[in-house]
C-alpha atoms as a PDB file:
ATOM      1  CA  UNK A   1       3.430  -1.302  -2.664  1.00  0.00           C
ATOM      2  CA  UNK A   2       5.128  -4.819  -3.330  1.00  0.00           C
ATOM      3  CA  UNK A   3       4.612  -5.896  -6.498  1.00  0.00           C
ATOM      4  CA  UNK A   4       5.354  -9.495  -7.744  1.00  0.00           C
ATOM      5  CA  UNK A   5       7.606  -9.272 -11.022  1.00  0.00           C
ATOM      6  CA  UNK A   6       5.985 -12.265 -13.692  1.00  0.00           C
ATOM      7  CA  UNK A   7       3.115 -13.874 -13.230  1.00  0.00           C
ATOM      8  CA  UNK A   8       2.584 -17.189 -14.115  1.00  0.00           C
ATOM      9  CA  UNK A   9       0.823 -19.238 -16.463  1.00  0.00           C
ATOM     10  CA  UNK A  10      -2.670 -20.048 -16.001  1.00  0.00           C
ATOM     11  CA  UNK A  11      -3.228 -17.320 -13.679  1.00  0.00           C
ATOM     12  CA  UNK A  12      -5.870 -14.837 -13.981  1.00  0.00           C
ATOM     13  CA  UNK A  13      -4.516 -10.659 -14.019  1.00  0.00           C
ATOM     14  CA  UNK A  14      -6.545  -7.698 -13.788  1.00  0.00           C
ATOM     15  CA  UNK A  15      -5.456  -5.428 -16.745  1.00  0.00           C
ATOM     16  CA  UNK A  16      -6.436  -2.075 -18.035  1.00  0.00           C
ATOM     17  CA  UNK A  17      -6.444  -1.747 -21.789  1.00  0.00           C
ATOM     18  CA  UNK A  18      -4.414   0.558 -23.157  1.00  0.00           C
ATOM     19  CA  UNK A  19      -4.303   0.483 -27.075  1.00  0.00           C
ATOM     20  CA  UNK A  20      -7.106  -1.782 -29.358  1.00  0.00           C
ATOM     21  CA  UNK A  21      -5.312  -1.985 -32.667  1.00  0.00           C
ATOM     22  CA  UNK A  22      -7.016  -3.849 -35.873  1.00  0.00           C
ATOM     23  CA  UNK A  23      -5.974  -7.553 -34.489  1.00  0.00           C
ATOM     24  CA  UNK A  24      -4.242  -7.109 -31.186  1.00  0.00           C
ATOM     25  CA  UNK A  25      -4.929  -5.487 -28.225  1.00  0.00           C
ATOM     26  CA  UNK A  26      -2.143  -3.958 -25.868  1.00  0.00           C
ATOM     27  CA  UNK A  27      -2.738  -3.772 -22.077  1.00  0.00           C
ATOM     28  CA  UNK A  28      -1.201  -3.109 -18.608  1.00  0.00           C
ATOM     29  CA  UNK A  29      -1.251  -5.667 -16.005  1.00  0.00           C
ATOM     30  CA  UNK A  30      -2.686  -3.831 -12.624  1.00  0.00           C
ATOM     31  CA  UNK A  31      -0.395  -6.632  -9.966  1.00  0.00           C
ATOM     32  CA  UNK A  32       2.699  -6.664 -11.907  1.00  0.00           C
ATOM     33  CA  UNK A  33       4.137  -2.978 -11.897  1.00  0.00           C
ATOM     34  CA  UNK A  34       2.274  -2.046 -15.050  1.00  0.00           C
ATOM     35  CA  UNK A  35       3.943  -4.826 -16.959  1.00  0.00           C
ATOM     36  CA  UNK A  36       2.887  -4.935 -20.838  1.00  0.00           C
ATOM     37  CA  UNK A  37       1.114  -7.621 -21.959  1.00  0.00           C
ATOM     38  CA  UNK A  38      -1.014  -8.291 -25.473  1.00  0.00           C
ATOM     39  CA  UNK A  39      -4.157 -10.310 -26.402  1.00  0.00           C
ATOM     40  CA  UNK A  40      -4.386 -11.076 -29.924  1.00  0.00           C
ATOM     41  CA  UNK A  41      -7.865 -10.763 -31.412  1.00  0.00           C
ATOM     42  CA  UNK A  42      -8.159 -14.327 -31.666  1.00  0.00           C
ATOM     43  CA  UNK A  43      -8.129 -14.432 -27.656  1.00  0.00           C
ATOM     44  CA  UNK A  44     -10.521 -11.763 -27.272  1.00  0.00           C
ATOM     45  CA  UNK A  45     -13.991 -13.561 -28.078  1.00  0.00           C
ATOM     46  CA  UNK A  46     -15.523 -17.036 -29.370  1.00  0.00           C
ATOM     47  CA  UNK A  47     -16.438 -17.070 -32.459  1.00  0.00           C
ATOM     48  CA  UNK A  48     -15.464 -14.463 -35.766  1.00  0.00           C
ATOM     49  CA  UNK A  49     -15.082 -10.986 -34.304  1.00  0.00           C
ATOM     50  CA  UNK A  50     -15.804  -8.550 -37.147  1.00  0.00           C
ATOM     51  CA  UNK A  51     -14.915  -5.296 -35.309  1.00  0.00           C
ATOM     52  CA  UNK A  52     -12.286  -5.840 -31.961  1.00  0.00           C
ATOM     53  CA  UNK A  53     -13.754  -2.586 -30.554  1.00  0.00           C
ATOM     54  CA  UNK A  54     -16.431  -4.327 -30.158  1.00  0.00           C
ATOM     55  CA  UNK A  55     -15.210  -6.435 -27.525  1.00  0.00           C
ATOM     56  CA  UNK A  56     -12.895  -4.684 -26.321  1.00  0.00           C
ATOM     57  CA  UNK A  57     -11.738  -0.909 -25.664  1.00  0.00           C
ATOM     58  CA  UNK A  58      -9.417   1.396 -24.247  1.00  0.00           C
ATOM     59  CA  UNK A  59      -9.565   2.451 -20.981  1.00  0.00           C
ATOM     60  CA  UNK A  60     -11.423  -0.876 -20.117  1.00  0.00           C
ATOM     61  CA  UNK A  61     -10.681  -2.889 -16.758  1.00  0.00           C
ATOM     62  CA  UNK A  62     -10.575  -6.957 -17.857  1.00  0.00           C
ATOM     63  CA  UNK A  63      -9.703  -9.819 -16.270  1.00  0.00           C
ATOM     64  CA  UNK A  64      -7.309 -12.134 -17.976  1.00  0.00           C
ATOM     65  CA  UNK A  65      -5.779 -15.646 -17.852  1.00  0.00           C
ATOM     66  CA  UNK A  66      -2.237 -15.932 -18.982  1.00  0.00           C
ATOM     67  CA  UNK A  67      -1.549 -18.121 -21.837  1.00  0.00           C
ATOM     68  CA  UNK A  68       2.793 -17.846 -21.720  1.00  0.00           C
ATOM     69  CA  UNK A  69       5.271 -15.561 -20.274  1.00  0.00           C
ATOM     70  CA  UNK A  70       9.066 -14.815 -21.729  1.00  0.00           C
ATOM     71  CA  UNK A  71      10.962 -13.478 -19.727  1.00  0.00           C
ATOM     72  CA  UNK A  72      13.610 -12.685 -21.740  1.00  0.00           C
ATOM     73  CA  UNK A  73      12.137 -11.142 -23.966  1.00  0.00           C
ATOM     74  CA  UNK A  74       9.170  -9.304 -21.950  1.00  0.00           C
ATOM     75  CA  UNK A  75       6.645 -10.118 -23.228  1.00  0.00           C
ATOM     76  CA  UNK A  76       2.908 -11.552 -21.591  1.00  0.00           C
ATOM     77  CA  UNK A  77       0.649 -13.415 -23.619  1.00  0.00           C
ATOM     78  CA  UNK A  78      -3.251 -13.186 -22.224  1.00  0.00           C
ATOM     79  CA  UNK A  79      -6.707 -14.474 -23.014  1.00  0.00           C
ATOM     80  CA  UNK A  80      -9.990 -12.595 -22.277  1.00  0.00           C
ATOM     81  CA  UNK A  81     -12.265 -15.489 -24.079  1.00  0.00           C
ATOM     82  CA  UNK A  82     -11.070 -18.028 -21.746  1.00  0.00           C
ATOM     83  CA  UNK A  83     -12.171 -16.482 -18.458  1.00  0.00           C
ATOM     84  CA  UNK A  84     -15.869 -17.192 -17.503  1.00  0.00           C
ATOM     85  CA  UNK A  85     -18.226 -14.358 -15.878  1.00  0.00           C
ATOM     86  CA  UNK A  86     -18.141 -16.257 -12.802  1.00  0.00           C
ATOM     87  CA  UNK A  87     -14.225 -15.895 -12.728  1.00  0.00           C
ATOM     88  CA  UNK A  88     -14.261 -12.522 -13.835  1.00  0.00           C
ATOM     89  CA  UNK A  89     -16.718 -11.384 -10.570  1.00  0.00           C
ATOM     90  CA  UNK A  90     -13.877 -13.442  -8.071  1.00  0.00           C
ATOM     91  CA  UNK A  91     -11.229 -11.864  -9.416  1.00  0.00           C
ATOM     92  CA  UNK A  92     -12.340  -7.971  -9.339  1.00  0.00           C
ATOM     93  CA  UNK A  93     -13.465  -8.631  -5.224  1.00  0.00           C
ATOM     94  CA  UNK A  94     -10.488 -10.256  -4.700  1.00  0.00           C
ATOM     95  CA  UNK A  95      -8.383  -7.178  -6.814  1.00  0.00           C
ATOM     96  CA  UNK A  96     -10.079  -4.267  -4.603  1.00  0.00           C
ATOM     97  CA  UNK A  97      -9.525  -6.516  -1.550  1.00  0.00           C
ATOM     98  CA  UNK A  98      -6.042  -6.560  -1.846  1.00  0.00           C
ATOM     99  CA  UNK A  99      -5.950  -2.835  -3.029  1.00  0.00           C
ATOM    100  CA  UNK A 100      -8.133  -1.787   0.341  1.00  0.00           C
ATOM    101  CA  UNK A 101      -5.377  -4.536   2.343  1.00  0.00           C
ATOM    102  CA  UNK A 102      -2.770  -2.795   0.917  1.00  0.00           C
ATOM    103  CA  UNK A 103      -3.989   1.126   1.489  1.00  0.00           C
ATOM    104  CA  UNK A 104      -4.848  -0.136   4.671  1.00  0.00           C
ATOM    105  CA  UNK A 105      -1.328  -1.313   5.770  1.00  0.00           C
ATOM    106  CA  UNK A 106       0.270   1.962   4.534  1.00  0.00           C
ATOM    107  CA  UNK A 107      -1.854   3.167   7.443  1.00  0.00           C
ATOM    108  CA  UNK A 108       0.075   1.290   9.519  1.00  0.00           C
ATOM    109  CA  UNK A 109       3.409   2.346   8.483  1.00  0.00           C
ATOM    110  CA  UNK A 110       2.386   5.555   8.892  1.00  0.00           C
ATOM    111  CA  UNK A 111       0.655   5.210  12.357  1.00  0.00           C
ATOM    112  CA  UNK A 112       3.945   3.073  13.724  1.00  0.00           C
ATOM    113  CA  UNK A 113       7.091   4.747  12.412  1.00  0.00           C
ATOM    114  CA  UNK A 114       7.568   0.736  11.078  1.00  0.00           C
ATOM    115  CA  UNK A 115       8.681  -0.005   7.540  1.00  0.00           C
ATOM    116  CA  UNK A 116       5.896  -0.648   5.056  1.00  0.00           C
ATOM    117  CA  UNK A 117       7.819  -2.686   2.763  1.00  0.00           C
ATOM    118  CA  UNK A 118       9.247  -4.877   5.611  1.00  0.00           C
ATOM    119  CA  UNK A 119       5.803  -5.331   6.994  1.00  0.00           C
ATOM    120  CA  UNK A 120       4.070  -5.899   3.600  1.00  0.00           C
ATOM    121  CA  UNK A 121       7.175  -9.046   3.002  1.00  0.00           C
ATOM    122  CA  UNK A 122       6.386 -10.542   6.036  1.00  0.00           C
ATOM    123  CA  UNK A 123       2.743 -11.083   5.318  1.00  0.00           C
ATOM    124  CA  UNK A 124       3.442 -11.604   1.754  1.00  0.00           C
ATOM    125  CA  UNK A 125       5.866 -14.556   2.937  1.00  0.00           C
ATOM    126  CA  UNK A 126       3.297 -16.208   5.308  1.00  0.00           C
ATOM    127  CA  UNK A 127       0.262 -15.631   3.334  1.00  0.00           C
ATOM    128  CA  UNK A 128       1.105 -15.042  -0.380  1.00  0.00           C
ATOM    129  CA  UNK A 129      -1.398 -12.098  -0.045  1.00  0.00           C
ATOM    130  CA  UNK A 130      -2.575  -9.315   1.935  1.00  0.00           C
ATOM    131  CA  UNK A 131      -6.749  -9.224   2.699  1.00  0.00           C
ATOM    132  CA  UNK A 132      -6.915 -12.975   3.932  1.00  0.00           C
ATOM    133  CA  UNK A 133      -4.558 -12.081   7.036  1.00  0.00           C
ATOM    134  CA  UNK A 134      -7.028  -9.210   8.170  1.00  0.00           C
ATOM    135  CA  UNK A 135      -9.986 -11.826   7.799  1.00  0.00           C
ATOM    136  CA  UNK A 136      -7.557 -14.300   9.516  1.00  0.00           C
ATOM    137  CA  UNK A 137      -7.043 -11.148  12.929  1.00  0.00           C
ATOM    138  CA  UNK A 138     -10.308 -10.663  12.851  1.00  0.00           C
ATOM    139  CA  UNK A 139     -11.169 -14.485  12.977  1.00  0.00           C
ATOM    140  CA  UNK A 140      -8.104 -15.274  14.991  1.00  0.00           C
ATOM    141  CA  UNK A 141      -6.732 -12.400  16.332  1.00  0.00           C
ATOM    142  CA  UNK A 142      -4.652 -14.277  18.754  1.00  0.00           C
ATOM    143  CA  UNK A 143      -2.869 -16.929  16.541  1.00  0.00           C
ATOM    144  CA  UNK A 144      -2.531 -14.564  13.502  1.00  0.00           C
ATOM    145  CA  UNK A 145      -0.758 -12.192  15.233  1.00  0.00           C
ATOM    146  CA  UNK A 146       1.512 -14.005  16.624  1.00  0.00           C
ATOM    147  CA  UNK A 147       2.273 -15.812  13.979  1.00  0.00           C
ATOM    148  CA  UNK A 148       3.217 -12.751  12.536  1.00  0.00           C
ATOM    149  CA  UNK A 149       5.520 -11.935  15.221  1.00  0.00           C
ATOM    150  CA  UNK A 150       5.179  -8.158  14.797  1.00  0.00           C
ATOM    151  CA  UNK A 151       5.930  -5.911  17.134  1.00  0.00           C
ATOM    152  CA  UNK A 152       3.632  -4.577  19.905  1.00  0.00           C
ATOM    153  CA  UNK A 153       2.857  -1.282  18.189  1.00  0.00           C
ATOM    154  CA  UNK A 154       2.474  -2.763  14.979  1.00  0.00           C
ATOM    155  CA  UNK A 155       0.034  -5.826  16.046  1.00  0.00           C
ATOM    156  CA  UNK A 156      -1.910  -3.168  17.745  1.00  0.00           C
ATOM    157  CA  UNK A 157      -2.827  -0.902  14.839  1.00  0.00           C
ATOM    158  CA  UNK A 158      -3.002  -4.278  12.452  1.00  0.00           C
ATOM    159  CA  UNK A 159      -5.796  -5.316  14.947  1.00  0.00           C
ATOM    160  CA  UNK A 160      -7.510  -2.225  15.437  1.00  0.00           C
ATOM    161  CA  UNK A 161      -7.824  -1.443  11.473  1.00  0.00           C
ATOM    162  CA  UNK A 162      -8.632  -5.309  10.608  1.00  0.00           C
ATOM    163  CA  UNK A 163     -11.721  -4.791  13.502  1.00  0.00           C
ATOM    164  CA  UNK A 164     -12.308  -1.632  11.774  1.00  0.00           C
ATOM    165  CA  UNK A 165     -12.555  -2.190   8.209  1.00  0.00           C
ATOM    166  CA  UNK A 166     -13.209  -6.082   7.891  1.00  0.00           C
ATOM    167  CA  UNK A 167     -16.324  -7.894   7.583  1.00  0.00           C
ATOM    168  CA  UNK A 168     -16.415 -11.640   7.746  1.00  0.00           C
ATOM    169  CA  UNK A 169     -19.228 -13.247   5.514  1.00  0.00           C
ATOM    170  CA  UNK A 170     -20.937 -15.939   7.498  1.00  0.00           C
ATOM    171  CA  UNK A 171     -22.458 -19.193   6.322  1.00  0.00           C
ATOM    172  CA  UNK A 172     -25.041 -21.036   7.990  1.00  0.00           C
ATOM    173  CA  UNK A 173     -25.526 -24.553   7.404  1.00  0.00           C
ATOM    174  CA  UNK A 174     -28.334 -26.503   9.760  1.00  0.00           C
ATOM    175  CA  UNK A 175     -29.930 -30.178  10.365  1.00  0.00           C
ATOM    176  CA  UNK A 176     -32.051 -32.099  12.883  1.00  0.00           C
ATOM    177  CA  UNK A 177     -30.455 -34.070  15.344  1.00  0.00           C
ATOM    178  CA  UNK A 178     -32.267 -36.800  16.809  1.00  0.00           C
ATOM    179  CA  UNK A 179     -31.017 -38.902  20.097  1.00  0.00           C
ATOM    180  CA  UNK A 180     -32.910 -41.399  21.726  1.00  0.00           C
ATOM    181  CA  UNK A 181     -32.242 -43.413  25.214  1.00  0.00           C
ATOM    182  CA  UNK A 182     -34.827 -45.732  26.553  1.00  0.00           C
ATOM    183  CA  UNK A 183     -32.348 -46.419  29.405  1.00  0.00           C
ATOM    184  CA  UNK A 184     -33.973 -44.962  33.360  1.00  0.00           C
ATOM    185  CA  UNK A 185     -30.967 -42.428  32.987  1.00  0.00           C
ATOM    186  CA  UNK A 186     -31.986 -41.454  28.889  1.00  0.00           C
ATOM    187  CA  UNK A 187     -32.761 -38.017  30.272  1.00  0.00           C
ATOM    188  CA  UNK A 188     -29.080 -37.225  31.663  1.00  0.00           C
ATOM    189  CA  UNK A 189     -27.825 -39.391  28.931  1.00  0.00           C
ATOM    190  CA  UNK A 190     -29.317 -36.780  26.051  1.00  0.00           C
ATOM    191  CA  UNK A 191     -28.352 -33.562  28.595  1.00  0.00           C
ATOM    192  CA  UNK A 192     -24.589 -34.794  28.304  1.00  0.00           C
ATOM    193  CA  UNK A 193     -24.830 -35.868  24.852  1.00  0.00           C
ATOM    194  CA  UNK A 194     -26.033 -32.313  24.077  1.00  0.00           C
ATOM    195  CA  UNK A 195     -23.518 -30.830  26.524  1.00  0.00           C
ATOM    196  CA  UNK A 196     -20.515 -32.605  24.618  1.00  0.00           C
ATOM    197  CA  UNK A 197     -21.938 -30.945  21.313  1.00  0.00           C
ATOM    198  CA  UNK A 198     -21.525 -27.961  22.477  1.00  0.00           C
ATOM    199  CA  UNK A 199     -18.061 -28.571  23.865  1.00  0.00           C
ATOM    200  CA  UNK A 200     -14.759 -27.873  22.314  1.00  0.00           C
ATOM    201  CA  UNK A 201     -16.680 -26.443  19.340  1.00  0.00           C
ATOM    202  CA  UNK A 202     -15.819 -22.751  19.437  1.00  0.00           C
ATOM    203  CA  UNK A 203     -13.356 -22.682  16.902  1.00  0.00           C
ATOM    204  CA  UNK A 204     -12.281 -19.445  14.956  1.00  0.00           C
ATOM    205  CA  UNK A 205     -15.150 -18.026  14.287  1.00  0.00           C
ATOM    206  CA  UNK A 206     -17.445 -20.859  14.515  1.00  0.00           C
ATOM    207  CA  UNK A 207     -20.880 -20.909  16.584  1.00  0.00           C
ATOM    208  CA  UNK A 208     -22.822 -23.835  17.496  1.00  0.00           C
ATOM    209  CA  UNK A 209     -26.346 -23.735  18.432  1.00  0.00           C
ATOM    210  CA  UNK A 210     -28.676 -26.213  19.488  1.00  0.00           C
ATOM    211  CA  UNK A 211     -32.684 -25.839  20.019  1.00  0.00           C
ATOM    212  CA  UNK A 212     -35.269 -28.647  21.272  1.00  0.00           C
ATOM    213  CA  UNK A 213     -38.200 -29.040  18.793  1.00  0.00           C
ATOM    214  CA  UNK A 214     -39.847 -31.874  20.669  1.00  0.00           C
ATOM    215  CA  UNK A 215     -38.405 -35.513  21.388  1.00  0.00           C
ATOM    216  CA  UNK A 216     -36.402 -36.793  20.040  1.00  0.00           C
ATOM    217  CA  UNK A 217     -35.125 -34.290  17.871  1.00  0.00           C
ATOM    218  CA  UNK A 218     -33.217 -30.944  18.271  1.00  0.00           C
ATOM    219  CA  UNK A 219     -32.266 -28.449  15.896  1.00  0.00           C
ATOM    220  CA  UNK A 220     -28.472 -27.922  15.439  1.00  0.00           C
ATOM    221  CA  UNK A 221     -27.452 -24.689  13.806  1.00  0.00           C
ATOM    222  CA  UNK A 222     -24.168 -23.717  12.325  1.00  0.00           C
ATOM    223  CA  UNK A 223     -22.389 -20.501  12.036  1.00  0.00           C
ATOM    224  CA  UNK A 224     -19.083 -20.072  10.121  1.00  0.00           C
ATOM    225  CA  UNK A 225     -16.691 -18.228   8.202  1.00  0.00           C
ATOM    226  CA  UNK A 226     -16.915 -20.782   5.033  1.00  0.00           C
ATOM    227  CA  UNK A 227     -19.465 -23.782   4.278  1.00  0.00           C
ATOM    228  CA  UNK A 228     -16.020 -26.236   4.789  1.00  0.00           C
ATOM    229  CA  UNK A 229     -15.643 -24.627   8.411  1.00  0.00           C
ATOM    230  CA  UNK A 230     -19.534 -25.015   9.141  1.00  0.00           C
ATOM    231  CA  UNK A 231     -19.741 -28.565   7.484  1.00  0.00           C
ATOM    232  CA  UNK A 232     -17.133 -29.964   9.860  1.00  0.00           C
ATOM    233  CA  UNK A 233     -17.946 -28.002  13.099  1.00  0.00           C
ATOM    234  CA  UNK A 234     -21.762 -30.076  12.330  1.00  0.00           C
ATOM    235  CA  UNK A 235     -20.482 -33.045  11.659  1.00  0.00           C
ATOM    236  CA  UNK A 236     -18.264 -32.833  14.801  1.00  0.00           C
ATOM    237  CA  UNK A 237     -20.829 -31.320  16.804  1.00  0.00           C
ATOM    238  CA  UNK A 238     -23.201 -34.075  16.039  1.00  0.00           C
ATOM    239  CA  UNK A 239     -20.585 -37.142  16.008  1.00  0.00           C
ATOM    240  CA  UNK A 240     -19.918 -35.677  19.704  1.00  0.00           C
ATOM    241  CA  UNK A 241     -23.529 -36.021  20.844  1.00  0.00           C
ATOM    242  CA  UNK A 242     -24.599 -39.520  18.708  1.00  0.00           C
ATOM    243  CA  UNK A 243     -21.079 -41.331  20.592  1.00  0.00           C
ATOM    244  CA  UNK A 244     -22.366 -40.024  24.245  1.00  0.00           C
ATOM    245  CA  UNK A 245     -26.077 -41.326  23.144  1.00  0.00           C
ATOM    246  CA  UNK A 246     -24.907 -44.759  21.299  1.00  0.00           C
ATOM    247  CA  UNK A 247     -22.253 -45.526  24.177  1.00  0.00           C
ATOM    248  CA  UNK A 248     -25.382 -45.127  26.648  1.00  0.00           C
ATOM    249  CA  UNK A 249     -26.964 -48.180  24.568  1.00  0.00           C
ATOM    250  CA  UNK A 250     -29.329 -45.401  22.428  1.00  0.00           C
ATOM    251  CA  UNK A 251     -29.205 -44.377  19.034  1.00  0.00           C
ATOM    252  CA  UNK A 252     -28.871 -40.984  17.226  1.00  0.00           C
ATOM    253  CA  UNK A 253     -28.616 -39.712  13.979  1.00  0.00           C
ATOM    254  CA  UNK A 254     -27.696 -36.616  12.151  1.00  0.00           C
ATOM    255  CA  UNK A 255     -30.430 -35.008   9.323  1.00  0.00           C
ATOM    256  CA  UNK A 256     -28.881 -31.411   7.431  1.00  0.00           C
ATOM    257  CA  UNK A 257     -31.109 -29.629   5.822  1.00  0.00           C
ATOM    258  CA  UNK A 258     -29.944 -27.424   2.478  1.00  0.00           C
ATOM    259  CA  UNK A 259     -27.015 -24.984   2.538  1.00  0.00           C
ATOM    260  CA  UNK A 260     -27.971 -21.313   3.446  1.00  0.00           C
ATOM    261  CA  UNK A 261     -25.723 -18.354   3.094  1.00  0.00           C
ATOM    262  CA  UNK A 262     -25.854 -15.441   5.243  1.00  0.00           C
ATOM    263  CA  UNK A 263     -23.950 -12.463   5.573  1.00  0.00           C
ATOM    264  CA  UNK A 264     -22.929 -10.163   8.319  1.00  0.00           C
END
């Protein structure tokens, strides 16, 4: 397993806590080797804390955001106070992500005959972690794997696990388009304005659909990866069709409706 040696200030550790004394508490930092670090009791909570076990107790999994790190002397200053619930939840998934990422790239060691800490510092290199490039194969197999430049044998298990073992969560995000053309042609003028929506828009793991409710106006639907990816596959998909419409002498304009998430 590679293991980063410091981490650095600001960032947010998972830890397990390994001794609560009166004012301090003493724990190991899960993504650094078992690195020591402390959290003095006034770190631990807002306000007066009459009892620290009350916080806080051995055996405990926290998240943590690191306050200053010497080097030289070893030693890893933390705060639990300062790291919201919201924080907390984010950095747990993204923890057992990377623990499943890396479990699941010992698998491919073992299936290839390949090195796992030379394949585990290539990824770490490109992508500074290991789940995002098995959402990345399963979004773009192609470009991610070449990227990589692994070997035949080796991209081959990497995209046979990743289509295994990874689910992408989808977004949806939605809106009303509606195109008018009072021009003799308005009829093929909307068809190719709707046509050049629908063009060039299949990006990684973006789809666009498009529904008529009744002129003028047609539904536009779409699905992504992220609500950035979806909010900019709409836009274009939209900005495509309005520019076929407007340069036919009509008019169209774009309507979203609220954000919707939606997993698969």
């Amino acid at each position: 397993m590679l293991d980063r040696e410091w981490p650095q200030e600001a960032e947010l550790v998972v830890c397990t806590v390994e001794n609560v004394k009166d004012f301090v508490a003493f724990v190991s930092l899960d993504e650094y080797g078992g690195r020591q670090g402390l959290i003095p009791i006034s770190e631990i909570a807002t306000g007066w804390i009459k009892y620290i076990r009350d916080h806080i107790r051995e055996g405990q999994k926290i998240v943590c955001k690191v306050l200053n790190v010497d080097r030289s002397r070893g030693h890893i200053d933390l705060s639990l106070k300062d790291v919201n619930e919201h924080q907390r939840r984010e950095k747990i998934r993204e923890w057992k992500n990377e623990s499943k990422a890396q479990k699941w790239l010992g698998f491919v060691a073992e299936q290839t005959g390949e090195s796992l800490v030379e394949i585990e510092d290539v990824i770490f290199k490109k992508y500074g972690a290991f789940y995002p490039v098995f959402e990345d194969i399963v979004i773009e197999p192609e470009t991610t794997l070449k990227k990589l430049g692994f070997s035949k044998n080796v991209t081959e298990i990497l995209l046979k696990v990743a289509q295994e073992s990874v689910k992408v969560p989808h977004v949806e995000v939605t809106g009303h388009l509606h195109l008018t053309c009072t021009e003799p042609d308005g009829i093929t003028v909307i068809k190719s304005a709707l046509k050049k929506a629908n063009a060039d828009q299949k990006s990684a793991g973006v789809e666009v659909e498009l529904l008529y409710l009744g002129a003028p106006t047609y539904r536009i639907k779409v699905i992504a990866p992220d609500y950035k990816k979806a909010e900019k596959a709409i836009e274009k998909a939209a900005n495509a069709a309005i520019a076929v419409v407007e340069k036919a002498g009509g008019e169209g304009k774009l309507v979203k409706k609220p954000k919707s998430g939606k997993s698969q």
